[in-house]
PDB file of N, CA and C in Angstrom:
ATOM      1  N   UNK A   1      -9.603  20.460   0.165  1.00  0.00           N
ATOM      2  CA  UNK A   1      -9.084  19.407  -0.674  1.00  0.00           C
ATOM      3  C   UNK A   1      -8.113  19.961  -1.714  1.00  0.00           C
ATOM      4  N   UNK A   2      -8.455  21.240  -2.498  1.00  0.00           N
ATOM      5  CA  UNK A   2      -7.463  22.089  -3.290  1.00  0.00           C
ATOM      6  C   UNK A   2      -6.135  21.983  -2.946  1.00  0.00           C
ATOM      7  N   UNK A   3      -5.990  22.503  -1.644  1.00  0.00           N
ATOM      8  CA  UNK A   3      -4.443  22.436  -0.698  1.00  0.00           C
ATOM      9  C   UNK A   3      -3.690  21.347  -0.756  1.00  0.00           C
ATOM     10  N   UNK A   4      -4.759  20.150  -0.741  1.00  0.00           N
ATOM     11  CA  UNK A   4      -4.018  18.749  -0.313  1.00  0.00           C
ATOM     12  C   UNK A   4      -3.470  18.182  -1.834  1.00  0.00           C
ATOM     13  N   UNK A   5      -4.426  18.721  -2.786  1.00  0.00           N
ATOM     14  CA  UNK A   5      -3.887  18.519  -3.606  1.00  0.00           C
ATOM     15  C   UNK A   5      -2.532  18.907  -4.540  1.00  0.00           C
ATOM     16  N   UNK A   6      -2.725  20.140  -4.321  1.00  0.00           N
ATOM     17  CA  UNK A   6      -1.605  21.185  -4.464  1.00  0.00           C
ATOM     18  C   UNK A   6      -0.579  20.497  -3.707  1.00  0.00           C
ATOM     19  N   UNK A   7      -0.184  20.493  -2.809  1.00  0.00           N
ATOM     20  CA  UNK A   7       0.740  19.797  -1.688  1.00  0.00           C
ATOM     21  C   UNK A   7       0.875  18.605  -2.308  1.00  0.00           C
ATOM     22  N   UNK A   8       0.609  17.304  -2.783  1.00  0.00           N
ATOM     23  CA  UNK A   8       0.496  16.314  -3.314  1.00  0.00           C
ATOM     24  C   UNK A   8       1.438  16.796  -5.044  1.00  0.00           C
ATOM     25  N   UNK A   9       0.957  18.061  -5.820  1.00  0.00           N
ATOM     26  CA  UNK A   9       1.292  17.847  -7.175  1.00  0.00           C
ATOM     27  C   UNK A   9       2.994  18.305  -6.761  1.00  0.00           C
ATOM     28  N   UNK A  10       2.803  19.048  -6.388  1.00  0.00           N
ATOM     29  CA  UNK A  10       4.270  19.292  -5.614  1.00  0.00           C
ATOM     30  C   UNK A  10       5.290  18.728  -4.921  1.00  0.00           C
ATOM     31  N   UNK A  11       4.834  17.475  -4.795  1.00  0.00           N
ATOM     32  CA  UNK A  11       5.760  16.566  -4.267  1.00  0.00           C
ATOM     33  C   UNK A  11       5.884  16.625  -2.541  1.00  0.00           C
ATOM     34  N   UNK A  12       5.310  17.474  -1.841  1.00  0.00           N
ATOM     35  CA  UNK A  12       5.623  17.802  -0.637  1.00  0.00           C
ATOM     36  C   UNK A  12       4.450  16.902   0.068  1.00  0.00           C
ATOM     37  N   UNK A  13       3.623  16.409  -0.174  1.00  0.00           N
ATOM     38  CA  UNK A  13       2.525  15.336   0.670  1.00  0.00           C
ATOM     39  C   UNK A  13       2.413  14.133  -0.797  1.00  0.00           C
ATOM     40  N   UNK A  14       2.364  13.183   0.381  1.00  0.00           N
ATOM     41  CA  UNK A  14       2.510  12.018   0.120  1.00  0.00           C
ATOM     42  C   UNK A  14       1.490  10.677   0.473  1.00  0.00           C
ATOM     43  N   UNK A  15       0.304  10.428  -0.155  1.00  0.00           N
ATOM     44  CA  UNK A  15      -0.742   9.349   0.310  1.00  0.00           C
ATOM     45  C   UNK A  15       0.140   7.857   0.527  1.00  0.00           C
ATOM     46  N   UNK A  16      -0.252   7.065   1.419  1.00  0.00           N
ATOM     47  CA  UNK A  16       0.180   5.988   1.524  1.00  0.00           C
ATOM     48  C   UNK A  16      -0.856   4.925   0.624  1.00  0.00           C
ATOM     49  N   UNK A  17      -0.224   4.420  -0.474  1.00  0.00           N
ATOM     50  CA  UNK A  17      -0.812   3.507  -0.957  1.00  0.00           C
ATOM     51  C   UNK A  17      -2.293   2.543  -0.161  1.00  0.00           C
ATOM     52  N   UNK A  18      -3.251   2.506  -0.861  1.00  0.00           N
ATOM     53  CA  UNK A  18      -4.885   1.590  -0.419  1.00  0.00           C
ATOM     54  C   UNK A  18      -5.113   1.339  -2.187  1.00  0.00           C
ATOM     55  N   UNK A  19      -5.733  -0.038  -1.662  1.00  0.00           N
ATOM     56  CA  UNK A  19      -6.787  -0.091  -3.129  1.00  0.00           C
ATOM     57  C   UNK A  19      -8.038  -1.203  -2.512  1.00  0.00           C
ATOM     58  N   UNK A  20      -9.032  -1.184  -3.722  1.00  0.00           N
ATOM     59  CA  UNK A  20      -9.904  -1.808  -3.315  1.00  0.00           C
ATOM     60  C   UNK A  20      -9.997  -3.438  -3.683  1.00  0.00           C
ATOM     61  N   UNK A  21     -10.505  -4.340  -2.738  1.00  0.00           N
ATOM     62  CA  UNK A  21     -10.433  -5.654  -3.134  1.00  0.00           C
ATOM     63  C   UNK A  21     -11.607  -6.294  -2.984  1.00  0.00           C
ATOM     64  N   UNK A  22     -12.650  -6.491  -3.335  1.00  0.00           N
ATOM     65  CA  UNK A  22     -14.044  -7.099  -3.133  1.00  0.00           C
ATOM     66  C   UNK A  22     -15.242  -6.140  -2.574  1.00  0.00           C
ATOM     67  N   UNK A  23     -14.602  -4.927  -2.894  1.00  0.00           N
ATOM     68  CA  UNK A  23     -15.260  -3.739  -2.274  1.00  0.00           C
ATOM     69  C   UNK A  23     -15.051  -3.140  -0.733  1.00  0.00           C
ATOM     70  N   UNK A  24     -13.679  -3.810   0.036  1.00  0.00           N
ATOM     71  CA  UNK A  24     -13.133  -3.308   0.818  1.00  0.00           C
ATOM     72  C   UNK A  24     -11.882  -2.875   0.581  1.00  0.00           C
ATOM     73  N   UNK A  25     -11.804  -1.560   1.304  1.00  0.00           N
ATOM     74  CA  UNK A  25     -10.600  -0.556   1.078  1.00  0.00           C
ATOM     75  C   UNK A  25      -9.194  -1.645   2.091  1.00  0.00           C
ATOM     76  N   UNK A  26      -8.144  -1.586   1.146  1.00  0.00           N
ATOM     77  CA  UNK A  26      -7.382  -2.542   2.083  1.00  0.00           C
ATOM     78  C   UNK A  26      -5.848  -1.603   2.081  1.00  0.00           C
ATOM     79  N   UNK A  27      -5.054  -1.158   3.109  1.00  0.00           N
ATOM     80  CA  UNK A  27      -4.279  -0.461   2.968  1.00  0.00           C
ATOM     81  C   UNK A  27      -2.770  -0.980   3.844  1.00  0.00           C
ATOM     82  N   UNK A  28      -1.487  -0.565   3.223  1.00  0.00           N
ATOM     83  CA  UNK A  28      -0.597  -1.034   3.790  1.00  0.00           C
ATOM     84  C   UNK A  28      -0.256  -0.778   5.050  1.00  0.00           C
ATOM     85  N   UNK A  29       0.720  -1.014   6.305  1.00  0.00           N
ATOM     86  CA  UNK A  29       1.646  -0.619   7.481  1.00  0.00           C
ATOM     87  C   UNK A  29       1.771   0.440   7.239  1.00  0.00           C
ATOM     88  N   UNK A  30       0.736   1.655   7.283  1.00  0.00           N
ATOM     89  CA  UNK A  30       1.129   3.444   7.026  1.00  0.00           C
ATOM     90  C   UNK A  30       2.789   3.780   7.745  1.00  0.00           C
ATOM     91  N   UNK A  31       2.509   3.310   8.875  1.00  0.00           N
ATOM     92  CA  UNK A  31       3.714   3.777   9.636  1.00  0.00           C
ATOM     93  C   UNK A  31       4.663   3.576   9.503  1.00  0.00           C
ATOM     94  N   UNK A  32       5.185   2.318   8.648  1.00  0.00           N
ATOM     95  CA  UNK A  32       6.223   1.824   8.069  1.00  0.00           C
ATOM     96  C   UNK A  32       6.145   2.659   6.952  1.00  0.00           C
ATOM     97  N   UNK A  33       5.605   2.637   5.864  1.00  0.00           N
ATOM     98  CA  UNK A  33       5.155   3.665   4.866  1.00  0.00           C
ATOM     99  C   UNK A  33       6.022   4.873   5.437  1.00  0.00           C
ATOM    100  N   UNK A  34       5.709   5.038   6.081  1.00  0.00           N
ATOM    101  CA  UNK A  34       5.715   6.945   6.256  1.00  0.00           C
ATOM    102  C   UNK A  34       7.172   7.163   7.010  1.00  0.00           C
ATOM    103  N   UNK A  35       7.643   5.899   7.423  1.00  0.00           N
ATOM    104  CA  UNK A  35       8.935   6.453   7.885  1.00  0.00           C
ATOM    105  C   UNK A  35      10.111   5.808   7.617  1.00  0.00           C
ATOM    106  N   UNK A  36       9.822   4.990   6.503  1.00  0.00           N
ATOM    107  CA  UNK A  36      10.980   4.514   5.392  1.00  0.00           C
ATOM    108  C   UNK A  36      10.683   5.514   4.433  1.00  0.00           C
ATOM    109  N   UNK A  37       9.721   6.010   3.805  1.00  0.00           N
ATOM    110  CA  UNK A  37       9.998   7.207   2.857  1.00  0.00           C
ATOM    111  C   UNK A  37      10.326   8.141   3.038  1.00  0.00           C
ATOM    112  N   UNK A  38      10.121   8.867   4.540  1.00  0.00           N
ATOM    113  CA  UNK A  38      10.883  10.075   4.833  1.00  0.00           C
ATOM    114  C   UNK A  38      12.328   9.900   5.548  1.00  0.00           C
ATOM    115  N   UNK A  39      12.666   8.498   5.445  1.00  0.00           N
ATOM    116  CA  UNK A  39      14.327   8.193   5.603  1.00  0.00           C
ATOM    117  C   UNK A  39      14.609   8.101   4.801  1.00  0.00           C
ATOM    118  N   UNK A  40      13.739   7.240   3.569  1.00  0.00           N
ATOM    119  CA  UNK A  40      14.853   7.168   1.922  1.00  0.00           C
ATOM    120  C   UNK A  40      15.197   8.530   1.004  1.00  0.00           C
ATOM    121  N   UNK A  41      14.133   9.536   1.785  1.00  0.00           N
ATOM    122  CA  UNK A  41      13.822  11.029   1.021  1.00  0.00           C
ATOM    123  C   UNK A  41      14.858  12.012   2.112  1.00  0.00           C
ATOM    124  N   UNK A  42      15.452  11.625   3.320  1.00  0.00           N
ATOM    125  CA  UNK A  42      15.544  12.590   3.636  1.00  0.00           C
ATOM    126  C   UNK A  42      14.607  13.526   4.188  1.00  0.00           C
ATOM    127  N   UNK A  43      13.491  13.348   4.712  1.00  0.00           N
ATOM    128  CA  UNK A  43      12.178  14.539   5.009  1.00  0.00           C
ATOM    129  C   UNK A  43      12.141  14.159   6.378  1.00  0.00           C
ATOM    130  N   UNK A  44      10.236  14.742   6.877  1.00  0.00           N
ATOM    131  CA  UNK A  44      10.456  14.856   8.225  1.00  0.00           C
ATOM    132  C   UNK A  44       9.331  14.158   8.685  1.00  0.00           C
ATOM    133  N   UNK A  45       9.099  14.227   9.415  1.00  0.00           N
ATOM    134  CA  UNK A  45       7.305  12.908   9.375  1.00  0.00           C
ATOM    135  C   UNK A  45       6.144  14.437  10.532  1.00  0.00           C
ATOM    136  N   UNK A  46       5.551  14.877  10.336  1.00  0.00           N
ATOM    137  CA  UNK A  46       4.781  15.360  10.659  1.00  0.00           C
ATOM    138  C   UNK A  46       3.677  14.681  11.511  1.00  0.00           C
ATOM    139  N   UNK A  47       3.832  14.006  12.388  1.00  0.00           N
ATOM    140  CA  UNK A  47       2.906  13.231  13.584  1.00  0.00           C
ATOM    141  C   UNK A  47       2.984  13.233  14.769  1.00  0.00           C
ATOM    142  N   UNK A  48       1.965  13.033  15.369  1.00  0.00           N
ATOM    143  CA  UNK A  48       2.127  12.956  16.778  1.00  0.00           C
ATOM    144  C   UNK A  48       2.141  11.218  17.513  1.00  0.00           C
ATOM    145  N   UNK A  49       2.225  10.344  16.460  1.00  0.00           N
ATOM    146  CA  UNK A  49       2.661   8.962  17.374  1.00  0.00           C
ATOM    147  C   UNK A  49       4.158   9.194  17.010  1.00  0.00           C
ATOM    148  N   UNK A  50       4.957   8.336  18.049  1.00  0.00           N
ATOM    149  CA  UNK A  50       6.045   7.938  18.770  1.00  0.00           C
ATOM    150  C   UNK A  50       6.784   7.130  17.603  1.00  0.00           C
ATOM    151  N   UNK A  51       6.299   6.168  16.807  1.00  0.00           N
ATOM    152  CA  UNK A  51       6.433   5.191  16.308  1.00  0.00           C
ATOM    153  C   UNK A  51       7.680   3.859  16.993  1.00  0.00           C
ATOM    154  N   UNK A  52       6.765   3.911  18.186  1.00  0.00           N
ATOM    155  CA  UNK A  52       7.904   3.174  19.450  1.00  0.00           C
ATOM    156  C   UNK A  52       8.554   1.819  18.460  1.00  0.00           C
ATOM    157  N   UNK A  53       7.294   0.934  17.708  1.00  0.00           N
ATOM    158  CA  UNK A  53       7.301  -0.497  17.098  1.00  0.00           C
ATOM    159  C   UNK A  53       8.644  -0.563  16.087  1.00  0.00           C
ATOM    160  N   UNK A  54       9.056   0.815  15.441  1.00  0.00           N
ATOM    161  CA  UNK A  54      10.166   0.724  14.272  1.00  0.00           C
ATOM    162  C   UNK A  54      11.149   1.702  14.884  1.00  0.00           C
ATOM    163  N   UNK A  55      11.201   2.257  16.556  1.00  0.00           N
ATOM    164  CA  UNK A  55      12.156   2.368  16.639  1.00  0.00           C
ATOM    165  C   UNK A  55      12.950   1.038  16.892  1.00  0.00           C
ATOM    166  N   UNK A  56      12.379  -0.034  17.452  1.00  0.00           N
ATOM    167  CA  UNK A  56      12.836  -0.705  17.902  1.00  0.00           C
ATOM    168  C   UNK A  56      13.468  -1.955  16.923  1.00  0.00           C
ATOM    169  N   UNK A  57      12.899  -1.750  15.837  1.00  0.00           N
ATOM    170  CA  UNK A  57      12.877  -2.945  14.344  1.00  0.00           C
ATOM    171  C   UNK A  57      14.167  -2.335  13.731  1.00  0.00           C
ATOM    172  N   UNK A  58      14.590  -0.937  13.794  1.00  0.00           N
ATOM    173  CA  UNK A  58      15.599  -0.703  13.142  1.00  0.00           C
ATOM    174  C   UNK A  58      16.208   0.600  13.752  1.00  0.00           C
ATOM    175  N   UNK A  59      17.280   0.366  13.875  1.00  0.00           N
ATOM    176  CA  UNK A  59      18.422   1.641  14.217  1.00  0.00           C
ATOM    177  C   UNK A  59      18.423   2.758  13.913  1.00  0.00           C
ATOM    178  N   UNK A  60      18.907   2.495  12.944  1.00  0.00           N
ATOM    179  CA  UNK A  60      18.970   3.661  12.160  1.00  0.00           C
ATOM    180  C   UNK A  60      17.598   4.240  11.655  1.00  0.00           C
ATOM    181  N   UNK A  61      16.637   3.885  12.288  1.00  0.00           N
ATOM    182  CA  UNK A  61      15.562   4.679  12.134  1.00  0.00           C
ATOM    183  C   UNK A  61      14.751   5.047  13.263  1.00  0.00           C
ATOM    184  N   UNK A  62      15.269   4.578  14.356  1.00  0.00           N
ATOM    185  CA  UNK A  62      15.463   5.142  15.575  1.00  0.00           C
ATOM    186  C   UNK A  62      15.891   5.924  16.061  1.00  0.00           C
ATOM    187  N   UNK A  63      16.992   6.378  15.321  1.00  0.00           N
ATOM    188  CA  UNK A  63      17.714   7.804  15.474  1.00  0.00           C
ATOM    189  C   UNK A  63      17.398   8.754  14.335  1.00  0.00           C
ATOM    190  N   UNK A  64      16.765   8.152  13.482  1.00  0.00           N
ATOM    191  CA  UNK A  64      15.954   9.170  12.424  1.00  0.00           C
ATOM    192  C   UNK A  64      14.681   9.870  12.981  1.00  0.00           C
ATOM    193  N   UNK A  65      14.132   8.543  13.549  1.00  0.00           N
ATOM    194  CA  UNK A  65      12.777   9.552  13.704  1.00  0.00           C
ATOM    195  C   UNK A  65      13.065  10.093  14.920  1.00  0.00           C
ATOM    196  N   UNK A  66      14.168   9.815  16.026  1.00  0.00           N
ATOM    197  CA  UNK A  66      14.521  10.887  17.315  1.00  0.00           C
ATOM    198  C   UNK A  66      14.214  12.603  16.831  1.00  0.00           C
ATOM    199  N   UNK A  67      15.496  12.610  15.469  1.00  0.00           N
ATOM    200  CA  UNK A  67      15.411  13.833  15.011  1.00  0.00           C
ATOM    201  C   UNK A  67      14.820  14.131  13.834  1.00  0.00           C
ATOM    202  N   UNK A  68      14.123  14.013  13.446  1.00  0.00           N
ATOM    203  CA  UNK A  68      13.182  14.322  12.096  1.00  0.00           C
ATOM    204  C   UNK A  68      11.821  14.361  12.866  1.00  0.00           C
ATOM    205  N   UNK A  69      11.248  14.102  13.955  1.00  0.00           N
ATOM    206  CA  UNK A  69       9.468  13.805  14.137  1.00  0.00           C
ATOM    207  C   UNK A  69       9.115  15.007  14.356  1.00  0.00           C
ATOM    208  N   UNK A  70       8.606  16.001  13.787  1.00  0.00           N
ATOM    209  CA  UNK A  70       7.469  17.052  14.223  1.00  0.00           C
ATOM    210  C   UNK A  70       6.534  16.773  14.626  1.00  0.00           C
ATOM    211  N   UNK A  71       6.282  16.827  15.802  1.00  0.00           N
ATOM    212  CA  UNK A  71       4.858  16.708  16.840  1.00  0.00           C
ATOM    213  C   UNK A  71       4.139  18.155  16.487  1.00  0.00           C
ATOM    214  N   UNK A  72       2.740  18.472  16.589  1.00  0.00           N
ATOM    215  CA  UNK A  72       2.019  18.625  16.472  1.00  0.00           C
ATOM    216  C   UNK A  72       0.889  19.344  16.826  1.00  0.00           C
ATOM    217  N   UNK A  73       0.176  20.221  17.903  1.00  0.00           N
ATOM    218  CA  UNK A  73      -0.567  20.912  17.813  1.00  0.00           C
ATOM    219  C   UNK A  73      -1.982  21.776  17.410  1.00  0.00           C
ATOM    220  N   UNK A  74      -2.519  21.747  17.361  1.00  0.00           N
ATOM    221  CA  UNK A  74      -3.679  22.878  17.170  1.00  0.00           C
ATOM    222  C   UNK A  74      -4.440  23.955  18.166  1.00  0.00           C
ATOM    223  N   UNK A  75      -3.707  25.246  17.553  1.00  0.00           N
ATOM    224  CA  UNK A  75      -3.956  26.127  18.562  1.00  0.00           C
ATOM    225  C   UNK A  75      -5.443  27.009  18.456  1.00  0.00           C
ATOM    226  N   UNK A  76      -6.402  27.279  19.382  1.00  0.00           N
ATOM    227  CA  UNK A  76      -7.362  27.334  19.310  1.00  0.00           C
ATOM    228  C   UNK A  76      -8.547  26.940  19.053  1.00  0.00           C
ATOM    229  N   UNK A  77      -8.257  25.414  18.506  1.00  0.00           N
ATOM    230  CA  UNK A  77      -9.217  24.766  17.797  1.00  0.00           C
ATOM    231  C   UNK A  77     -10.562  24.281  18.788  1.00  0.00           C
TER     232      UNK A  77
END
């Protein structure tokens, strides 16, 4: 958790907004989240979905996430 935090004070990780409403956790379109901010920032999206639904909603972010998506891995795990 140290790391994530560290990564977080640093500006380099980024939580997608949740809050609580009647005692359920209610949270926004992450995926929209996560790949309008790393188009408005300039960054890279670190995932392994496709995000087929917003290539298709917008252009120019269709050819963003072509070249910005780092897919993913774990070796040995």
């Amino acid at each position: 958790q140290h790391i994530l935090d560290d990564l977080e004070r640093r500006n380099i990780l980024v939580y997608t907004p949740s809050r609580c409403v009647n005692g359920k956790r209610v949270v926004c379109y992450d995926d929209r989240y996560i790949v309008k901010l790393a188009y408005s920032s300039d960054g890279i999206i670190v995932s392994n979905d496709n995000y087929r639904d917003l290539q298709v909603e917008n252009g120019k972010w269709k050819k963003f996430i072509e070249e910005r998506l780092l897919m993913y891995t774990f070796a040995n795990d």
